[in-house]
Protein backbone atom coordinates (compact mmCIF):
# COMPACT_ATOMS: atom_id res chain seq x y z
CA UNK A 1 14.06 19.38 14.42
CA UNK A 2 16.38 17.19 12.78
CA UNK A 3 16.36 16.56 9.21
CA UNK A 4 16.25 12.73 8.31
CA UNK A 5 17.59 11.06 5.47
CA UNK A 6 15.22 8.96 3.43
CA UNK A 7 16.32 6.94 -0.24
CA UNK A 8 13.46 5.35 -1.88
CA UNK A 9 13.60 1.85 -3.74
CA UNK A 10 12.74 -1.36 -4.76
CA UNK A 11 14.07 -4.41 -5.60
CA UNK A 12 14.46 -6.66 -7.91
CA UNK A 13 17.28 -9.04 -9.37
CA UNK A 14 18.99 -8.71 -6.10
CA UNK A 15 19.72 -5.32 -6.53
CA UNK A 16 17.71 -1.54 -5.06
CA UNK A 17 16.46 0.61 -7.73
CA UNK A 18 16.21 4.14 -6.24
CA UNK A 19 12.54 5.54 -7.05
CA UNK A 20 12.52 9.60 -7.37
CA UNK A 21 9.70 10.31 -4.92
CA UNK A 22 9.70 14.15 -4.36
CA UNK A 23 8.57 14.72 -0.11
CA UNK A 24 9.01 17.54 2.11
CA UNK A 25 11.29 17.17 4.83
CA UNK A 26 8.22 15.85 7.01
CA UNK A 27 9.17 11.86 7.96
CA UNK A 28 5.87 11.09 8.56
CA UNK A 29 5.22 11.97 4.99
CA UNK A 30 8.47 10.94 3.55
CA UNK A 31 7.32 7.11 4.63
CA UNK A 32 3.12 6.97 4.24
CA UNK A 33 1.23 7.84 0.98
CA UNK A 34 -2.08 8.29 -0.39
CA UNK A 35 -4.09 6.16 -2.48
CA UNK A 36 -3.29 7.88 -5.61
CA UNK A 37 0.44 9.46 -4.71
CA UNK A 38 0.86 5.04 -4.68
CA UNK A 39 -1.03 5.09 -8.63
CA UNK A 40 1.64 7.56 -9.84
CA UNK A 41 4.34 5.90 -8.22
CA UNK A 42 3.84 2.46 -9.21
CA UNK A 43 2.84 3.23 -13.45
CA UNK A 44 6.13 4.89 -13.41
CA UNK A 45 8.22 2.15 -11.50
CA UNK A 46 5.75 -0.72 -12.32
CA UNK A 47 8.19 -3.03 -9.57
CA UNK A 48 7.50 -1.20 -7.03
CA UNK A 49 4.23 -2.83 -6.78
CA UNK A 50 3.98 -4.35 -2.93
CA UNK A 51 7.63 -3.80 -2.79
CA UNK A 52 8.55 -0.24 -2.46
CA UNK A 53 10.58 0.74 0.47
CA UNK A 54 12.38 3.66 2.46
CA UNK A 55 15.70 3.61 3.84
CA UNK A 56 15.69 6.16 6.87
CA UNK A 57 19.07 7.26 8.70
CA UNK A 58 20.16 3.59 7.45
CA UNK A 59 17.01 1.61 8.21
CA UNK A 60 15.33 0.04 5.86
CA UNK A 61 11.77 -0.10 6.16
CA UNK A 62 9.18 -1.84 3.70
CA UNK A 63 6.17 0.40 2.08
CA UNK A 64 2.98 -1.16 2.04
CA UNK A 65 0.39 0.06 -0.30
């Protein structure tokens, strides 16, 4: 299986702010979260709020909570 490379951000003042989310090397879960994996995230990175995305093998993709 081939092992994908996925950054985290947001962004905000025209520039990406990388967001330490820890996921396995699953894609599926590298890109979807639960309810409450979303709470943590966003009280630690506050503007990620409805703008958190994933940048996988160079394509950016925008997180929707």
């Amino acid at each position: 299986m081939k092992k994908h490379e996925v950054i985290h951000f947001y962004k905000s003042g025209g520039f990406n702010h990388l967001v330490n989310v820890s996921v396995d090397d699953n894609l599926f879960a590298a890109v979807t979260f639960t309810d409450s994996e979303m709470k943590r995230i966003e009280q630690k990175y506050p503007l990620a709020k409805d703008n958190l995305f994933a940048l996988v093998d160079g394509v950016e993709i925008k997180l929707k909570s």
